[in-house]
Each structure stands twice: as structure tokens, then as C-alpha cells.
Protein backbone atom coordinates (compact mmCIF):
# COMPACT_ATOMS: atom_id res chain seq x y z
CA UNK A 1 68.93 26.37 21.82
CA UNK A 2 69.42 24.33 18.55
CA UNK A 3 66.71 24.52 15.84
CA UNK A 4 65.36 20.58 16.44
CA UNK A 5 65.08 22.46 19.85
CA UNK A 6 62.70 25.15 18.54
CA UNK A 7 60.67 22.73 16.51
CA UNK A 8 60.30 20.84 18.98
CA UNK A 9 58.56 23.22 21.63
CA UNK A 10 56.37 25.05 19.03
CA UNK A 11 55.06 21.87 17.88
CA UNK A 12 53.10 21.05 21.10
CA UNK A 13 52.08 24.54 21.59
CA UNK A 14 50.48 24.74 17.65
CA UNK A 15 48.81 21.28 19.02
CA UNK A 16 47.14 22.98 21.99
CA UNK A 17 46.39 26.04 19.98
CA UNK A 18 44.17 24.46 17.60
CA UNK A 19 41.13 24.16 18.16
CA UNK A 20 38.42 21.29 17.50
CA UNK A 21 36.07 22.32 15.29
CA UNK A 22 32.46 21.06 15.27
CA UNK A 23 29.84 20.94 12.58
CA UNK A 24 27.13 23.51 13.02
CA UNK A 25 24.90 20.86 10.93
CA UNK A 26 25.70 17.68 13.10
CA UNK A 27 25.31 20.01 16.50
CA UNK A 28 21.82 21.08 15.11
CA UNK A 29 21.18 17.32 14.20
CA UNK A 30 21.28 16.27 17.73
CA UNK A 31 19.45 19.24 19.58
CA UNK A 32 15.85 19.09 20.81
CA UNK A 33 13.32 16.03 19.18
CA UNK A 34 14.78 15.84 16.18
CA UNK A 35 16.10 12.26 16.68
CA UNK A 36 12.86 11.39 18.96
CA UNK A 37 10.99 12.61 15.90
CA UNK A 38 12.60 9.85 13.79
CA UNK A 39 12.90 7.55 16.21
CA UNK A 40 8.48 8.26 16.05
CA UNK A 41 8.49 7.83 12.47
CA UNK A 42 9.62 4.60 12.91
CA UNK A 43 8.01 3.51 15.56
CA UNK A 44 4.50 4.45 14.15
CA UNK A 45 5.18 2.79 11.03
CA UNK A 46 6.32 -0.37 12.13
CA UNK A 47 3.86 -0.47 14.80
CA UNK A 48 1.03 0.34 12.35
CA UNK A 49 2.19 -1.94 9.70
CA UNK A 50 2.60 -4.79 12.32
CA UNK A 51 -1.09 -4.64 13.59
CA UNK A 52 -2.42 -4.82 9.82
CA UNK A 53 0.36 -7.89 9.15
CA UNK A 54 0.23 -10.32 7.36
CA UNK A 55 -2.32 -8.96 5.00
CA UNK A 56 0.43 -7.09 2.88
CA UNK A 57 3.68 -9.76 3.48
CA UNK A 58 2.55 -11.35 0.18
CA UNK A 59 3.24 -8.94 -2.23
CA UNK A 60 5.70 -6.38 -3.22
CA UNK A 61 2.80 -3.85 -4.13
CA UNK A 62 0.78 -4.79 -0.96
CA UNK A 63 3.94 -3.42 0.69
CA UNK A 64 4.01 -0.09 -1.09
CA UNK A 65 0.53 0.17 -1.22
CA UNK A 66 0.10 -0.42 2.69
CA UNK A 67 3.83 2.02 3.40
CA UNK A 68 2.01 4.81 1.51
CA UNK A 69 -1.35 4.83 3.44
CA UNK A 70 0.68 4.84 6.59
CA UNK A 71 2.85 7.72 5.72
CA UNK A 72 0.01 9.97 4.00
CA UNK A 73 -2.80 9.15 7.06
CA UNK A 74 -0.71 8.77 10.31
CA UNK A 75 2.88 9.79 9.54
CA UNK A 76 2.27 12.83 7.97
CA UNK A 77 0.29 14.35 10.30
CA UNK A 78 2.25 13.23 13.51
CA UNK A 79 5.86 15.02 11.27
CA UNK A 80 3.78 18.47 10.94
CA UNK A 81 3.08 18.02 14.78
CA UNK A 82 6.95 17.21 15.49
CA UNK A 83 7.93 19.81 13.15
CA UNK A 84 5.64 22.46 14.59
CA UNK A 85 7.10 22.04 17.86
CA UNK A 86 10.44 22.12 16.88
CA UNK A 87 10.35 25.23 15.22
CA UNK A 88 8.80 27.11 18.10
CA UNK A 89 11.73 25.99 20.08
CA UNK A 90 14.03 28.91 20.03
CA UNK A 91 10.85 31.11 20.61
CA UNK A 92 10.24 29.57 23.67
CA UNK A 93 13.71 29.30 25.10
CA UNK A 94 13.74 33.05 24.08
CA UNK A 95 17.64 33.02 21.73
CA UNK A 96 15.33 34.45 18.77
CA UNK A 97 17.59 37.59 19.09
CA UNK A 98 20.67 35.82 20.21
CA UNK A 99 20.70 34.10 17.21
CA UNK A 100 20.03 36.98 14.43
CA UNK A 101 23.10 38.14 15.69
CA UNK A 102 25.31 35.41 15.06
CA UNK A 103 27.50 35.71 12.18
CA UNK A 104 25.21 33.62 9.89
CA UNK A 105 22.63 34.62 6.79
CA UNK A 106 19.30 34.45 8.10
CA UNK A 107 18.82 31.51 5.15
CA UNK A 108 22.07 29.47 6.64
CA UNK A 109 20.43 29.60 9.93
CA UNK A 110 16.74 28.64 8.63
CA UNK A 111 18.65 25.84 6.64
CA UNK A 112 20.35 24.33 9.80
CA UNK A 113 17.52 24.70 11.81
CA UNK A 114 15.35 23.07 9.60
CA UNK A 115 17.54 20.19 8.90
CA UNK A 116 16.47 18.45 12.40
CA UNK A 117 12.46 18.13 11.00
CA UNK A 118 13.53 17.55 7.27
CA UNK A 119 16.51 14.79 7.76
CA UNK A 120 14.83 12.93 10.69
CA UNK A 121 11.44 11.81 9.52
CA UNK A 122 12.45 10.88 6.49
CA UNK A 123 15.27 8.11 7.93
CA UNK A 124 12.62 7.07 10.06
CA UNK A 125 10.68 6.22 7.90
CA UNK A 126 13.10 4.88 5.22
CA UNK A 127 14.19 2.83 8.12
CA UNK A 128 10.94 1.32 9.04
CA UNK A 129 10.17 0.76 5.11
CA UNK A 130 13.43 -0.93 4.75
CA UNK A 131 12.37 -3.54 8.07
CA UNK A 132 9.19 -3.94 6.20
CA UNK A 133 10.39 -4.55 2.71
CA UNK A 134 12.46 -7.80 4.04
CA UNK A 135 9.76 -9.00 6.39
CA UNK A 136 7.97 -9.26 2.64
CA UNK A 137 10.97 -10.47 0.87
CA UNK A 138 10.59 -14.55 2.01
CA UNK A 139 6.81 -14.50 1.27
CA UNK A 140 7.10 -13.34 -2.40
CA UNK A 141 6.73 -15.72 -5.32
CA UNK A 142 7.24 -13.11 -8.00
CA UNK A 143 5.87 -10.28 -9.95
CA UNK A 144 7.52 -6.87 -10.22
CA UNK A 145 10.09 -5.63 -8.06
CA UNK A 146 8.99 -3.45 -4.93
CA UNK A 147 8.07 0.29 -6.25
CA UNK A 148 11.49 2.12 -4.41
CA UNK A 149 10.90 5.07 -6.19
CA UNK A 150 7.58 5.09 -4.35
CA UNK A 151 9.18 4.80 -1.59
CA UNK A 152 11.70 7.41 -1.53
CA UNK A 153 8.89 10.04 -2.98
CA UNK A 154 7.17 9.58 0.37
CA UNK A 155 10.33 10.26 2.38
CA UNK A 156 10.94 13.22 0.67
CA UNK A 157 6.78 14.18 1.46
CA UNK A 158 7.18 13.41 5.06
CA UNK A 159 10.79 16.11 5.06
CA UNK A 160 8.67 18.52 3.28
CA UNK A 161 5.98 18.34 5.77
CA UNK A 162 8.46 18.35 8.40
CA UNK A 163 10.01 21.66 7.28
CA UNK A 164 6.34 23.30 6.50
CA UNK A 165 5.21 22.11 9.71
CA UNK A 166 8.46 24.01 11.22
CA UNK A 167 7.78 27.21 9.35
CA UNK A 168 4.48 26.82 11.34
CA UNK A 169 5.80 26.71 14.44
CA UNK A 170 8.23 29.85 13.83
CA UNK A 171 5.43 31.87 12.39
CA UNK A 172 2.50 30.72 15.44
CA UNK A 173 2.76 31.64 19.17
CA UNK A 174 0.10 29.37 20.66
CA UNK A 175 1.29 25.79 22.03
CA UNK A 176 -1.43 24.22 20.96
CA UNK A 177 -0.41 24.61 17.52
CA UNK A 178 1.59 21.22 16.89
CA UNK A 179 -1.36 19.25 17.91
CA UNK A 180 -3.97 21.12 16.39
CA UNK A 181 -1.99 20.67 12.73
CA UNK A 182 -2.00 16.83 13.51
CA UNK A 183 -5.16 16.91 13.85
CA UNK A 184 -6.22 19.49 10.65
CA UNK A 185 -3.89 17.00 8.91
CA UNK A 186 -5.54 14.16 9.85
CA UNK A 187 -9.44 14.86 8.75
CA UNK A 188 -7.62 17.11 5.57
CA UNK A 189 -5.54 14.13 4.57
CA UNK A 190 -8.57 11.78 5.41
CA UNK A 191 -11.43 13.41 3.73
CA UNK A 192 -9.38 14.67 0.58
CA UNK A 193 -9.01 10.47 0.19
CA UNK A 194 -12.16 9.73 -0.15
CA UNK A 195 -14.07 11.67 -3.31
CA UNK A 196 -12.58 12.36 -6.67
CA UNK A 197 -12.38 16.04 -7.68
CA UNK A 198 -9.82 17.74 -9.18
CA UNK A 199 -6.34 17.41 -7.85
CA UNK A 200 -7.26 14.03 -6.10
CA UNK A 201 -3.55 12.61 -6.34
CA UNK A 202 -2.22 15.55 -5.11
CA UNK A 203 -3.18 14.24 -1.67
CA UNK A 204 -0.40 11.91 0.21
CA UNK A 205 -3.21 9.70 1.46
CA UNK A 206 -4.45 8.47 -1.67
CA UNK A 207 -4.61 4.54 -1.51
CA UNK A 208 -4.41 2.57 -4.32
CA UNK A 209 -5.58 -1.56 -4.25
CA UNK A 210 -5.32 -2.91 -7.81
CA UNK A 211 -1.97 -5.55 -7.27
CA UNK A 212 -1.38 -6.38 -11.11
CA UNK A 213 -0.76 -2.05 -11.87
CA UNK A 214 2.59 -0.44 -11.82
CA UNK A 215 2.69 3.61 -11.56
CA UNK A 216 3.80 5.50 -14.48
CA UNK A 217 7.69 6.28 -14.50
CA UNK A 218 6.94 10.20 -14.27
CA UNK A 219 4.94 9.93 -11.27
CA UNK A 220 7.50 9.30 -8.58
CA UNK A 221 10.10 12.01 -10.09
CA UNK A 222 6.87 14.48 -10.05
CA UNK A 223 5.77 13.98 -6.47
CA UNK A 224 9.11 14.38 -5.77
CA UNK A 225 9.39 17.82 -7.34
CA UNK A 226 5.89 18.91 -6.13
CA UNK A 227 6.23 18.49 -2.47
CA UNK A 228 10.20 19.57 -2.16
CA UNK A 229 9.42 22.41 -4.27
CA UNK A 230 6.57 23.62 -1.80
CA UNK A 231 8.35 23.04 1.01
CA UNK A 232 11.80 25.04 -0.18
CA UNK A 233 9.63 27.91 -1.56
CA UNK A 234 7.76 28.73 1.79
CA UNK A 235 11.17 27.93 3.54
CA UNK A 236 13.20 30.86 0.93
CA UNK A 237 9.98 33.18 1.71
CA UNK A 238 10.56 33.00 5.26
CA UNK A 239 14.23 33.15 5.72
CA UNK A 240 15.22 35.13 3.06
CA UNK A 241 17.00 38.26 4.16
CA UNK A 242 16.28 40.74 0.89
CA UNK A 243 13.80 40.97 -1.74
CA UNK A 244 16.38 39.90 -4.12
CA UNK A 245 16.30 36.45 -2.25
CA UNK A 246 12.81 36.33 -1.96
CA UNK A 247 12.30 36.04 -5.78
CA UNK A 248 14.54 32.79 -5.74
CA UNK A 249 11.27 31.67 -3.85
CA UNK A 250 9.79 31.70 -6.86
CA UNK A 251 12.17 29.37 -8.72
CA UNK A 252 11.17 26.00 -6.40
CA UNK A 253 7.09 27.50 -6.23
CA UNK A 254 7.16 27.26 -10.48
CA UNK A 255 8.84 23.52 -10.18
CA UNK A 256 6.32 22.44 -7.70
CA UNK A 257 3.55 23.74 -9.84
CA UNK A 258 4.67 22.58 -13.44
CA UNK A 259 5.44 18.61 -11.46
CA UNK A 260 1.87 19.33 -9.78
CA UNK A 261 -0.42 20.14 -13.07
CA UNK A 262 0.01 16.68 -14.72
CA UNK A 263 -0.41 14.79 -11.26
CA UNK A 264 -3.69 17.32 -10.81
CA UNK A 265 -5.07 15.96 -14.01
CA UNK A 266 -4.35 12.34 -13.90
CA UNK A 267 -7.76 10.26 -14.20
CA UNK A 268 -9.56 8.58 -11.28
CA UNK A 269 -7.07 5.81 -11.76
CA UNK A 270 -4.38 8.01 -11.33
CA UNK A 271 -1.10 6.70 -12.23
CA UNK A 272 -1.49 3.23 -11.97
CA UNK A 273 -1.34 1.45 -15.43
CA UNK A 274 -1.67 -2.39 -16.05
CA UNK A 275 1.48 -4.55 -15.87
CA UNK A 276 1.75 -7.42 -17.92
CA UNK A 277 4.64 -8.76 -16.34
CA UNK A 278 2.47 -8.96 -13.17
CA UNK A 279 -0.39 -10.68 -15.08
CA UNK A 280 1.41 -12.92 -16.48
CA UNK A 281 -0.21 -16.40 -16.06
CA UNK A 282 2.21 -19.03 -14.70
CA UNK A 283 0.42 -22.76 -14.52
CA UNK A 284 0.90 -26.13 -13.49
CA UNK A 285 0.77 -29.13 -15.48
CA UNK A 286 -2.61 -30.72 -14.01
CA UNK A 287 -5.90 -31.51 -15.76
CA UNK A 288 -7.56 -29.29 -16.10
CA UNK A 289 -4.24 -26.63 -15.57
CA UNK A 290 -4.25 -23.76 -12.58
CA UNK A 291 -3.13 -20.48 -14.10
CA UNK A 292 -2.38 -17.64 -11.30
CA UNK A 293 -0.97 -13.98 -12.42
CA UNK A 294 2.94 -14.08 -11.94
CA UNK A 295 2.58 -11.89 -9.42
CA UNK A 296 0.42 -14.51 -7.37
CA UNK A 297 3.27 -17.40 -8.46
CA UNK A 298 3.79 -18.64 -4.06
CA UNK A 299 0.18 -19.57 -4.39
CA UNK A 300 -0.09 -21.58 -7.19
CA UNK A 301 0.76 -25.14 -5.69
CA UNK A 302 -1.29 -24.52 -2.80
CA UNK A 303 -4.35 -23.82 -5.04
CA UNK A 304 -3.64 -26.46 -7.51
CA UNK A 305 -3.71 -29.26 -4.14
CA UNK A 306 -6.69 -27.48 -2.97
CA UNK A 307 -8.88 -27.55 -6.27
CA UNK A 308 -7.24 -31.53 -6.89
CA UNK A 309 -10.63 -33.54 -5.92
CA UNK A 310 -12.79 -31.40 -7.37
CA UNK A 311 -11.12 -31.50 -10.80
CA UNK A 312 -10.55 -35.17 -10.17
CA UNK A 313 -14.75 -35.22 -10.29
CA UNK A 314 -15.05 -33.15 -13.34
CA UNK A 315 -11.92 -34.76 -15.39
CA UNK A 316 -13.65 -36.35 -18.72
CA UNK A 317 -17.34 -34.70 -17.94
CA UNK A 318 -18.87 -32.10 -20.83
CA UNK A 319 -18.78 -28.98 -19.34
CA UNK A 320 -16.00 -29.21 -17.08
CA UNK A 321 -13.33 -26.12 -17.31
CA UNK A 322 -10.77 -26.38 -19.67
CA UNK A 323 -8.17 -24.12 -17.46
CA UNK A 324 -8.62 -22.46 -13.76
CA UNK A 325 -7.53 -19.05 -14.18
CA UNK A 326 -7.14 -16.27 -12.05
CA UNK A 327 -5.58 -12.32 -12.37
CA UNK A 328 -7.00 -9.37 -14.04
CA UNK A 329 -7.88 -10.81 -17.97
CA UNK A 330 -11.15 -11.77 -19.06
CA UNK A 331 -11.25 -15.74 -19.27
CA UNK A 332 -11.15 -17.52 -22.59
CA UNK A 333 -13.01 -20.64 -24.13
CA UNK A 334 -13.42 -23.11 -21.65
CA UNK A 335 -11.93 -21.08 -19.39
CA UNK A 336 -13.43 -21.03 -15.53
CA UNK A 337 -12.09 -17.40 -13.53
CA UNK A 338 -11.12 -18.21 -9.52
CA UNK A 339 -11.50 -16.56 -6.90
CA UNK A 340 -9.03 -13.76 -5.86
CA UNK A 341 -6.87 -15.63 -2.86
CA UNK A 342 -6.75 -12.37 -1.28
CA UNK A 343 -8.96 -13.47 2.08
CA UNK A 344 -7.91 -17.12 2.03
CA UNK A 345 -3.85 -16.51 1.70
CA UNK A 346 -1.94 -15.31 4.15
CA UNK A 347 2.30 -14.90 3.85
CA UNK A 348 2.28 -16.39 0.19
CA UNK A 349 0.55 -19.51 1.52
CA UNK A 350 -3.29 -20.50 1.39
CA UNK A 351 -4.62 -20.97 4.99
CA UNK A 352 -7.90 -21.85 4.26
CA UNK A 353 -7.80 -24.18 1.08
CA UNK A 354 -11.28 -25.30 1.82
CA UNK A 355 -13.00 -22.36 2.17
CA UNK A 356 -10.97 -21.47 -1.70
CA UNK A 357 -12.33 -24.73 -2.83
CA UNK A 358 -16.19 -23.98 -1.99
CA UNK A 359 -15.69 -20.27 -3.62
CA UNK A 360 -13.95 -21.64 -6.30
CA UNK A 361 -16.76 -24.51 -6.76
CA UNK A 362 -19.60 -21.17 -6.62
CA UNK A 363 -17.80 -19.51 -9.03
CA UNK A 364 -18.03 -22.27 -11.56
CA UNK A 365 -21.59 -22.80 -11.00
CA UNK A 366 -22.43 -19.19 -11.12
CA UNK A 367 -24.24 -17.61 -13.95
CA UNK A 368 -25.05 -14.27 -15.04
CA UNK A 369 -28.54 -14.56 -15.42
CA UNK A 370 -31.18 -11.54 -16.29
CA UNK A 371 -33.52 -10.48 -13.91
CA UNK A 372 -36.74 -11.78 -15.78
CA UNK A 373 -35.02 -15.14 -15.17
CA UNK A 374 -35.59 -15.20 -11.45
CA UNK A 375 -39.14 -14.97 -11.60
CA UNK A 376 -41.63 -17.65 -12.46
CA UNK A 377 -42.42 -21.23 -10.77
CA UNK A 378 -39.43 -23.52 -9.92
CA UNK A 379 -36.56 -20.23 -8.99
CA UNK A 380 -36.99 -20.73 -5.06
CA UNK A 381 -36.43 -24.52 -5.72
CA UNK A 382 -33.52 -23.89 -8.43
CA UNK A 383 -31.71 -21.76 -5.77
CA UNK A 384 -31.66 -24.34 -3.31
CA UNK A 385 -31.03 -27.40 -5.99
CA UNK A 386 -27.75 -24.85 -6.69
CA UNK A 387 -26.93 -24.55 -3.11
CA UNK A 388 -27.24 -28.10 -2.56
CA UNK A 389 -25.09 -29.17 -5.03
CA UNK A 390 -22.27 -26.69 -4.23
CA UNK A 391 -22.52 -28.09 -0.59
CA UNK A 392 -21.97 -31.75 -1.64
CA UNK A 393 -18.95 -30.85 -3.93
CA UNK A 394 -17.28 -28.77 -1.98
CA UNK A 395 -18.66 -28.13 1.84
CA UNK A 396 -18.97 -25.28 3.28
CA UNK A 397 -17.04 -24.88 6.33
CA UNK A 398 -18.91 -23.97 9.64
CA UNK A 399 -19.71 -20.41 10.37
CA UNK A 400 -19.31 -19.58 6.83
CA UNK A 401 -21.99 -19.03 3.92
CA UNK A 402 -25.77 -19.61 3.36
CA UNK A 403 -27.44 -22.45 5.21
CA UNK A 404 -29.13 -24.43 3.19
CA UNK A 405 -33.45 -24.76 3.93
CA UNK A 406 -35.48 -27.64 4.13
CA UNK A 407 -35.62 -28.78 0.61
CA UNK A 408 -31.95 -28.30 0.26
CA UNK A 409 -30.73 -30.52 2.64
CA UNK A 410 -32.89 -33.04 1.13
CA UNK A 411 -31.33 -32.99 -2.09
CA UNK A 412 -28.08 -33.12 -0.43
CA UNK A 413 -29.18 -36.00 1.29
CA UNK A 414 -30.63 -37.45 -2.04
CA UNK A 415 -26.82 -36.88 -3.81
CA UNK A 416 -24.97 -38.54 -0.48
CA UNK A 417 -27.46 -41.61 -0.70
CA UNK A 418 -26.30 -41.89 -4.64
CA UNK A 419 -24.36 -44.53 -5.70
CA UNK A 420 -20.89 -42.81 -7.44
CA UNK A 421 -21.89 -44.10 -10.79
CA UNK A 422 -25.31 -42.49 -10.12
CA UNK A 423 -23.70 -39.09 -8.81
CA UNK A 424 -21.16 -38.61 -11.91
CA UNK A 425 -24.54 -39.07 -14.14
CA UNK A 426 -26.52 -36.89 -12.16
CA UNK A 427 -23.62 -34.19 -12.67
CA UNK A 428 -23.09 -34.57 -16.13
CA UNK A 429 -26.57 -33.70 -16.60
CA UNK A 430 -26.80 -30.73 -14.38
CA UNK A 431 -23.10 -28.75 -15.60
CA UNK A 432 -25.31 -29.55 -18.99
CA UNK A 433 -28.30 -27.78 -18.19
CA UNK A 434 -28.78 -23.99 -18.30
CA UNK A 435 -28.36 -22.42 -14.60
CA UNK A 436 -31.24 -19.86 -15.39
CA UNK A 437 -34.11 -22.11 -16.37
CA UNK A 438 -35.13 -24.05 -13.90
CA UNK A 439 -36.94 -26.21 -16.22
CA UNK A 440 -33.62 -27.28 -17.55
CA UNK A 441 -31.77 -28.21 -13.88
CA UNK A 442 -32.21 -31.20 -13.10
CA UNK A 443 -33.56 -32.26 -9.64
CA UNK A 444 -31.31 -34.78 -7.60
């Protein structure tokens, strides 16, 4: 036999003889619910953020804002759940002792069996987040960009509670242990939400509302530090084989408490500080202008159209506003605040311009008047005088406001019968007059 002869028959046989090997991780990856448990995540999220659409498809912070609540309130608690009853699975299937004797470090094997309750949650959820950022994407005018960091903190919360929620299940016999922690993590989560003490932010459920804030640029990285660190020091605890080992427990435990103390003392505001790229007034070029926060920018030709005849009716009368302006800053001279759009817009687009008209209108006429004000002759009739005159500049639409009494309707009646000469008279003299003395409002 020639040596291309010899080659050629040991080359087959090295073929068959070697074997296919298989990662230990990805084989881990796709036992028991770990992919159900993402597939969950998802699910819950999307489903949850669906049935509260399109309140939050306006705005990139609505988006965070609304993500976060989800993850810290129903998420959360349903990953401690999956987790728990992942990790009891190798007690109940009884290879507890077939496994300590594989050739593995009792950490390698806590790491790989943890992975399934860590890895899946979290690309649930970043999947689900990612759907939900471009359902927002079309509807946004401007503002900031959408918080990612925020984003990937909570992933990184809901592995963390995934792999505490697995230690759980190791460390517990009874079944009814996964559902139990969702529901301790539920009313924990839940109640922790809802008074201020000490260590308030330290809670995933905390919900935050204010649209023109951006969160600090430590916060994200901190959260981040604080629940990973947890997690990984109760994970080294359990699985570590010597005492040596166990001391590297300590090393993640000091992290998480160093990221947690400034997060622990953060104000009732927490980390949210004003952005003035998101308050930003952008306006139009009408008379008087519309000025919306930058953040608000989709809306701004839908308000302008709606607020068009009424600022055609005030255009050259004393006392008319100089500027419409909404967002967070205190109005100047001559300036006239609006109405947040929050109820009345709906996808970046206002869906009820007449019911922003008539709130707009009652914001104009409004006035902060002292209590002593409202008592005396005339304030029953001044109220209605008020109401009446809102109602003829801007009508209410049906099922919505204060009906207007007897004497009301008859000064609406009295301003209809007007001639419009007659009505742009009687309005110049009552934006003139002092809304707190009814001596001074003049009776249509």
C-alpha cells in the first residue's frame, strides 16, 4: 500500500472519530421555560403596553416612562415567578446529585444554570421595548432622544431578578413558592411606589410623569451596578465551593452598595432634572404666536388651527395675549399659559381641538383671585357672567363641563342676540375689567 493509500483511509476514520461538540451554555439555553419565560416577557409587555396605547405613542419619555412601570409592577414580579420555578427544576426531577458529580465547579454549574432566567427575560423584554420604541418613532415631533440607557438598566433588573428569583427556587422546597414571590413582589413593588421614605428610587416601580426632565447621566450606570451587583453576590454565596470563594461575594455586595447609597439619597424628584432642550419653545408665525415645548413640536399646527377663531376675535383688542405658550416656564408679559394637550392629543395629533379651544379659552379668563374675593353681593352672578361668556367664545362640547343655570343662559342668549359690532365692544370691556370684582365685570 502506497502512502496516498494510507492517507487516504485514515482520513475518513479521523472524520468519524471526532466528535461534535456542543455548548454546555447553548444546551442549558434551550432546556425547561427558559425561552417560554422570554417569550412571557414579551408578551406581557407588549400586551400591557398595547391596552394603555396610544397614551404614550407621542413621546419618547412617555415611552420610557410607561416601559419602566411595566417592567418594575408586572414584569418583575412574573421573572421572580419564572425564575423560581426554574431553579427548583433539577430538585424536582431529582439530578441534584447527578450533577455535583459532574466534572464541573459548583460556580460553572450555578453560572450555566442560571443563564436560562438571567439571558431570557431580559431579550424579552429588550425585544418588546424595541417593538414599542418604533410604534413611537412616526408619532414624534421632537424633543430628546428616547432614554436607552433607561432601557437597558431595566433589562439588566429584570436578569437580576431572574437569577435571585432562581436562587429562591434552589434554596425553597414548597411549589407554591414561584407564585407566592409574584405575588410578595407585586404588593412589595406596589406599595414601596407609593410614599417617599428613604431609599424610594431604589424600588424598580418607581414612576416618573414630568415629560420636559431627563435623568441624570449617573443614574442609569448606578442602577445598573446596584441590581447586577445584588444579584451576582447572592449567586457567588450560593455556589461558591470554599470560603476563599465566598469572600469574592463580597466584591459585587460592596459595588451594589456604593451604586445604591447615592440612588438611596436622591430627593423626592429623584433623578429627573429639567431639560432645556425639551422646553424649548418652537412657534408659529400667527397673531398672536403659539409657542409649544420642543418636545410637544407634532402638536403645534394642530393647536395653532384650533385656537385660529378665537385669536381672530381678540386680534387688535386691549387685553388680548401677546403669545400662547405652553411647557414647563412661567409665562412672560403678555403672555397667556395653555393647556397641557396631554388629554386632548392622541399619536402626536389633537383629536379633540374643540374641547382644547374651550380649556384654552378658561384658561385665559381665569384668575387667581383671594378667597375674601368670592364673598359679597354680585359673586354667584359673576360666576355665571364668566361661564357664559366662555360658552359663547368657545362652546363647550356635550357631556363635557359645567352647565350653565338660569341666568347664564340668559346672558348667553343676550351675547348671541348682539350685533358683532356690539359683541367686540362688549368684550373689550369685559377682558378690561378685573375678574375678581364683580363690580368691575360687566353684565352682557
Amino acid at each position: 500500500m502506497t502512502a496516498t493509500d494510507t492517507r487516504a483511509t485514515a482520513a475518513p476514520r479521523r472524520a468519524a472519530a471526532a466528535p461534535r461538540r456542543t455548548s454546555v451554555l447553548r444546551t442549558e439555553l434551550r432546556r425547561g421555560i427558559g425561552p417560554w419565560s422570554g417569550a412571557a416577557v414579551a408578551v406581557t409587555t407588549l400586551v400591557t403596553m398595547y391596552a394603555k396605547a396610544p397614551g404614550w405613542q407621542s413621546r419618547w419619555t412617555d415611552t420610557t416612562d410607561m416601559l419602566h412601570i411595566v417592567t418594575g409592577l408586572l414584569v418583575g414580579p412574573l421573572v421572580l415567578a419564572l425564575g423560581c420555578w426554574q431553579g427548583g427544576r433539577d430538585r424536582r426531577s431529582g439530578t441534584l446529585e447527578l450533577l455535583c458529580s459532574v466534572p464541573r465547579s459548583p460556580l460553572r454549574r450555578a453560572f450555566l444554570a442560571v443563564a436560562p432566567t438571567a439571558l431570557w427575560p431580559a431579550a424579552g423584554y429588550l425585544s418588546a421595548a424595541a417593538v414599542c420604541l418604533l410604534a413611537t418613532w412616526p408619532y414624534v415631533g421632537g424633543g430628546p432622544r428616547p432614554f436607552l440607557e433607561l432601557v437597558a438598566a431595566d433589562a439588566v433588573t429584570l436578569a437580576a431578578l431572574g437569577t435571585l428569583g432562581h436562587l429562591v427556587g434552589r434554596l425553597v422546597r414548597w411549589r407554591l413558592t414561584a407564585p407566592l414571590l409574584a405575588v410578595c413582589g407585586y404588593v412589595v413593588f406596589g406599595a414601596a411606589s407609593r410614599t417617599y421614605t428613604i431609599g424610594f428610587w431604589l424600588n424598580p416601580a418607581v414612576e416618573h410623569f414630568y415629560v420636559w426632565d431627563r435623568p441624570v447621566w449617573w443614574f442609569a450606570p448606578a442602577w445598573t451596578l446596584w441590581s447586577a451587583g445584588l444579584a451576582l453576590a447572592a449567586l457567588l454565596a450560593y455556589a461558591a465551593g470554599t470560603a476563599r470563594l465566598r469572600l469574592l461575594a463580597l466584591l459585587p455586595l460592596a459595588a451594589a452598595v456604593a451604586a445604591a447609597v447615592p440612588i438611596a439619597r436622591l430627593p423626592m424628584d429623584g433623578p429627573w432634572r429639567p431639560d432645556p432642550a425639551a422646553a424649548r419653545l418652537v412657534c408659529d408665525e400667527g397673531t398672536p404666536q403659539v409657542c409649544m415645548p420642543d418636545v410637544d413640536r407634532a402638536l403645534l399646527p394642530d393647536i395653532s388651527r384650533a385656537l385660529a377663531p378665537f385669536n381672530e376675535r381678540l386680534r387688535g383688542l386691549p387685553g388680548a395675549p401677546a403669545r400662547w405658550v405652553g411647557g414647563p416656564g412661567a409665562p412672560g408679559p403678555g403672555d397667556t399659559t395653555l393647556p397641557n394637550p396631554d388629554l386632548d392629543a392622541v399619536r402626536g395629533e389633537l383629536s379633540r381641538p374643540d374641547l382644547y379651544l374651550n380649556s384654552a379659552v378658561q384658561h385665559l379668563f381665569s384668575e387667581t383671585c383671594r378667597s375674601e374675593d368670592f364673598s359679597g353681593p354680585g359673586v354667584e352672578r359673576l360666576g355665571e357672567v364668566h361661564l357664559a361668556v366662555s360658552e359663547w367664545l368657545a362652546p363647550t362640547p356635550e357631556n363635557y363641563g359645567i352647565p350653565l343655570g338660569p341666568a347664564g343662559q340668559r346672558y348667553l342668549d343676550a351675547l348671541h342676540a348682539k350685533s358683532p359690532a356690539a359683541q367686540r365692544d362688549y368684550l373689550a370691556r369685559y377682558m378690561a375689567a378685573d375678574g375678581c370684582r364683580p363690580e368691575e365685570v360687566p353684565i352682557p
